[in-house]
C-alpha atoms as a PDB file:
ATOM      1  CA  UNK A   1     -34.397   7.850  56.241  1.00  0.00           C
ATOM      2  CA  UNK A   2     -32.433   4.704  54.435  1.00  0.00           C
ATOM      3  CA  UNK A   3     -35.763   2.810  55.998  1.00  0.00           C
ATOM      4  CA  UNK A   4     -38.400   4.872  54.366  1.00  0.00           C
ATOM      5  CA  UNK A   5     -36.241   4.387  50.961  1.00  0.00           C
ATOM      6  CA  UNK A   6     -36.227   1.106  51.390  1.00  0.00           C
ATOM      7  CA  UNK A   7     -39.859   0.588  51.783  1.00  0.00           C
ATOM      8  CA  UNK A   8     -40.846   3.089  48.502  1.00  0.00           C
ATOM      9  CA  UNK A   9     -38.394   0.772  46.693  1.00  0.00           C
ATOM     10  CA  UNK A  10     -39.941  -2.204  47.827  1.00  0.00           C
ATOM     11  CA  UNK A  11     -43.849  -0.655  46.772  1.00  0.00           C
ATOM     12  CA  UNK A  12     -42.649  -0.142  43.888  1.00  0.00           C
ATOM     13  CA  UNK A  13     -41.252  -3.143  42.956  1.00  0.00           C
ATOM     14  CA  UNK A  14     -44.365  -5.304  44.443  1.00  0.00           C
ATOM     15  CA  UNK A  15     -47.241  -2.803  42.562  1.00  0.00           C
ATOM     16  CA  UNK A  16     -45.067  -3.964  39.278  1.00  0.00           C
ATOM     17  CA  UNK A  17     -44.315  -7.477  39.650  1.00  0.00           C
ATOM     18  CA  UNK A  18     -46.964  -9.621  38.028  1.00  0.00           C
ATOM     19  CA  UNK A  19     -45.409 -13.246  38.418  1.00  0.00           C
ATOM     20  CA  UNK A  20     -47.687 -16.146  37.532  1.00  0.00           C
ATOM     21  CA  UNK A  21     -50.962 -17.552  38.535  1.00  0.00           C
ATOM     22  CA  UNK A  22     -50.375 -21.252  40.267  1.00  0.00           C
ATOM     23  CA  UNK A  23     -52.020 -21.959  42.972  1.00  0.00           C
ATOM     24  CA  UNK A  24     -50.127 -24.315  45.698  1.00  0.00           C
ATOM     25  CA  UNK A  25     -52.184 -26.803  47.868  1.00  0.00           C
ATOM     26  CA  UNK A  26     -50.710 -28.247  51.328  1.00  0.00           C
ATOM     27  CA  UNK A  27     -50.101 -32.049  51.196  1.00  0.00           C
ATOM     28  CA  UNK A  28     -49.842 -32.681  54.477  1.00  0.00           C
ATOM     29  CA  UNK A  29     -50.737 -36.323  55.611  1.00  0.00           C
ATOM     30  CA  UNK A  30     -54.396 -35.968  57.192  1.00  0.00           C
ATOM     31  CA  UNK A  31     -54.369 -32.264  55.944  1.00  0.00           C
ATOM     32  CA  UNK A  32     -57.677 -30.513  54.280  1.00  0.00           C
ATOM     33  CA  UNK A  33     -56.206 -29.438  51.390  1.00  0.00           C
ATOM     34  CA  UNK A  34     -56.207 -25.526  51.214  1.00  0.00           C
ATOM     35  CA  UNK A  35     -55.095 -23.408  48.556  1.00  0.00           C
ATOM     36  CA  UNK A  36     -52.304 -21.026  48.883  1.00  0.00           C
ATOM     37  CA  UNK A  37     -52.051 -17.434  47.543  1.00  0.00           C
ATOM     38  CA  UNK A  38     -51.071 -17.059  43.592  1.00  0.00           C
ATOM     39  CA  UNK A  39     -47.407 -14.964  43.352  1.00  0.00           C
ATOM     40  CA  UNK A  40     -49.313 -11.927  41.801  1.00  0.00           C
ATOM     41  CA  UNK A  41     -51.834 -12.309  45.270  1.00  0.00           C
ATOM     42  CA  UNK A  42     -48.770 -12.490  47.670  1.00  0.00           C
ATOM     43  CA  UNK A  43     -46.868  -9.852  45.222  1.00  0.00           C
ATOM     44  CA  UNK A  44     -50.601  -7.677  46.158  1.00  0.00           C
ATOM     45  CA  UNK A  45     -50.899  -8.256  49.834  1.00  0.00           C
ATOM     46  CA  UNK A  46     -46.710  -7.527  50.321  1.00  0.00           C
ATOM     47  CA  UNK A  47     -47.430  -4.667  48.678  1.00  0.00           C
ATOM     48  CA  UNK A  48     -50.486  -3.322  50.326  1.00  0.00           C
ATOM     49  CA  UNK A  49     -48.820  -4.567  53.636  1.00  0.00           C
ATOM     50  CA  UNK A  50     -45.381  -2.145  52.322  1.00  0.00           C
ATOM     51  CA  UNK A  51     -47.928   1.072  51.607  1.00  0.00           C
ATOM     52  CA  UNK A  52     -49.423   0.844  55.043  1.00  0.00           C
ATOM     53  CA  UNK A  53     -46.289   0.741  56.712  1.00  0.00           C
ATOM     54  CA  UNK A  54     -45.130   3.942  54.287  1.00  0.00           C
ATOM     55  CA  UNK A  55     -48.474   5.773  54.974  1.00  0.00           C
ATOM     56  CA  UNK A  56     -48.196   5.195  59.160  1.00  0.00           C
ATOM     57  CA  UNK A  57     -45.471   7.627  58.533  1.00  0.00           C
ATOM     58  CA  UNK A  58     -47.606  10.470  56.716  1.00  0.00           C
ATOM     59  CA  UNK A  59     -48.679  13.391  59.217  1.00  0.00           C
ATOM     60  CA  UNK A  60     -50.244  16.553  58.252  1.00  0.00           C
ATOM     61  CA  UNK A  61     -49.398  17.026  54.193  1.00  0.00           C
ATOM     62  CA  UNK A  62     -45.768  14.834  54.298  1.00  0.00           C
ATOM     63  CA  UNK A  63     -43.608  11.916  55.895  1.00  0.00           C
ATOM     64  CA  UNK A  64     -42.492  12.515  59.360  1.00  0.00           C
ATOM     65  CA  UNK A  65     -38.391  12.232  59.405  1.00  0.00           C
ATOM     66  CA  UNK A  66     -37.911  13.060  55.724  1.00  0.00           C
ATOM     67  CA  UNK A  67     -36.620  15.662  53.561  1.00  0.00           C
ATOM     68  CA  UNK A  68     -38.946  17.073  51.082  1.00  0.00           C
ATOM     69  CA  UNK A  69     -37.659  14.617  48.173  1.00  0.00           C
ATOM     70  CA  UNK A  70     -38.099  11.534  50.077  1.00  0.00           C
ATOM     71  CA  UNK A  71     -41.235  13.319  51.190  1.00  0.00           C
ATOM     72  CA  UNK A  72     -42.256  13.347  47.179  1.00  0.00           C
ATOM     73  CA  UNK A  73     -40.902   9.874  46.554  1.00  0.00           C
ATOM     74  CA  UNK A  74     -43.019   8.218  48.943  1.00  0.00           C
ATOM     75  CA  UNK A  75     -46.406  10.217  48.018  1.00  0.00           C
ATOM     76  CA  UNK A  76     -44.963   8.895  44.458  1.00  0.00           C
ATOM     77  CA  UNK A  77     -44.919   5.662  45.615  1.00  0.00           C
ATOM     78  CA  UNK A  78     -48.188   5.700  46.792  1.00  0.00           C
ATOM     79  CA  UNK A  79     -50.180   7.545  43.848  1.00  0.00           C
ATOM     80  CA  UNK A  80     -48.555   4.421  42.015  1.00  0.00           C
ATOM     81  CA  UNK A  81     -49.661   1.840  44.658  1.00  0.00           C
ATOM     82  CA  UNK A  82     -53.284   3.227  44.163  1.00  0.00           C
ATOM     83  CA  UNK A  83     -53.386   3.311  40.542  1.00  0.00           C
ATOM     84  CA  UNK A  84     -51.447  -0.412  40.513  1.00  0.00           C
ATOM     85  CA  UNK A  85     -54.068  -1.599  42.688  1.00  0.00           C
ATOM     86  CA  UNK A  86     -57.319   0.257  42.028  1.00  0.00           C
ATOM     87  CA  UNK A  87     -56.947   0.944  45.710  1.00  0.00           C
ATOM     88  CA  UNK A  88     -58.326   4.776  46.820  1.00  0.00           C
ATOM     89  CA  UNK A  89     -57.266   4.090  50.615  1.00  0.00           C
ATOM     90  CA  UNK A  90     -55.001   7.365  50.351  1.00  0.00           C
ATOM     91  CA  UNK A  91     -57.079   9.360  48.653  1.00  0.00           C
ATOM     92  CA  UNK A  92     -57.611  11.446  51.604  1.00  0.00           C
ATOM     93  CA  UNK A  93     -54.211  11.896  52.174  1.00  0.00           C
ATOM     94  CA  UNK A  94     -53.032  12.615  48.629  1.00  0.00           C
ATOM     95  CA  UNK A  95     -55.866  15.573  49.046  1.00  0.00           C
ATOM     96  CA  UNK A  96     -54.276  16.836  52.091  1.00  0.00           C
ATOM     97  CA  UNK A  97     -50.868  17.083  50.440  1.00  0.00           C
ATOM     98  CA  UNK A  98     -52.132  18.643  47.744  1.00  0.00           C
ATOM     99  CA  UNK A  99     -54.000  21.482  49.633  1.00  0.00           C
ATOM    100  CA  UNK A 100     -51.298  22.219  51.994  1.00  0.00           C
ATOM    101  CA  UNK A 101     -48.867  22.361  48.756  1.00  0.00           C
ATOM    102  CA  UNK A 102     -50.934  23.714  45.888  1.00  0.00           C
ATOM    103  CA  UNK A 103     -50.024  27.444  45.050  1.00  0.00           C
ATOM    104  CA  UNK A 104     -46.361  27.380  46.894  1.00  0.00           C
ATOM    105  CA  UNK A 105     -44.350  27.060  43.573  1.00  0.00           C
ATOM    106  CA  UNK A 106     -44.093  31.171  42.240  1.00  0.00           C
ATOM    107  CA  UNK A 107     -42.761  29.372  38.494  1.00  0.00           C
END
């Protein structure tokens, strides 16, 4: 449980940061020079990389080993990873969820 936490905090975070835009070269003796990703390109892939590893825990409409607030917090965390990213990878499961849910609440 502390583990999936962990990892929506740490989507979060990454689909927010937006740290600058150098780009590093090696300069290793006898080395083709090659660039390195940007902090706002590594900031994308760790948090692509963070919403894969949260999704491999999504079965059928919520997050296996969670109560139903982590359960939200996580979906949370990836509606915000998609619209961060412009990435529609979960769409299908963010459809799911809302099926199996939609109409349970009486209020």
């Amino acid at each position: 449980m502390a583990r999936a936490g962990a990892l929506i905090i740490l989507v979060l975070a990454l689909a927010a940061c937006g740290a600058g835009d150098v780009v590093a070269t090696s300069h290793r003796p006898g080395a083709t020079a090659r660039p390195v990703l940007t902090e706002q390109e590594q900031g994308n892939a760790e948090a692509a990389a963070a919403a894969a590893a949260l999704q491999r825990r999504y079965r059928a409409s919520t997050y296996v080993a969670t109560r139903s607030w982590q359960s939200a917090n996580a979906l949370t965390a990836t509606i915000d990873y998609m619209r961060a990213s412009g990435s529609r990878e979960y769409l299908a499961d963010l459809r799911e969820t809302y099926r199996a849910h939609h109409g349970r609440d009486t209020s």
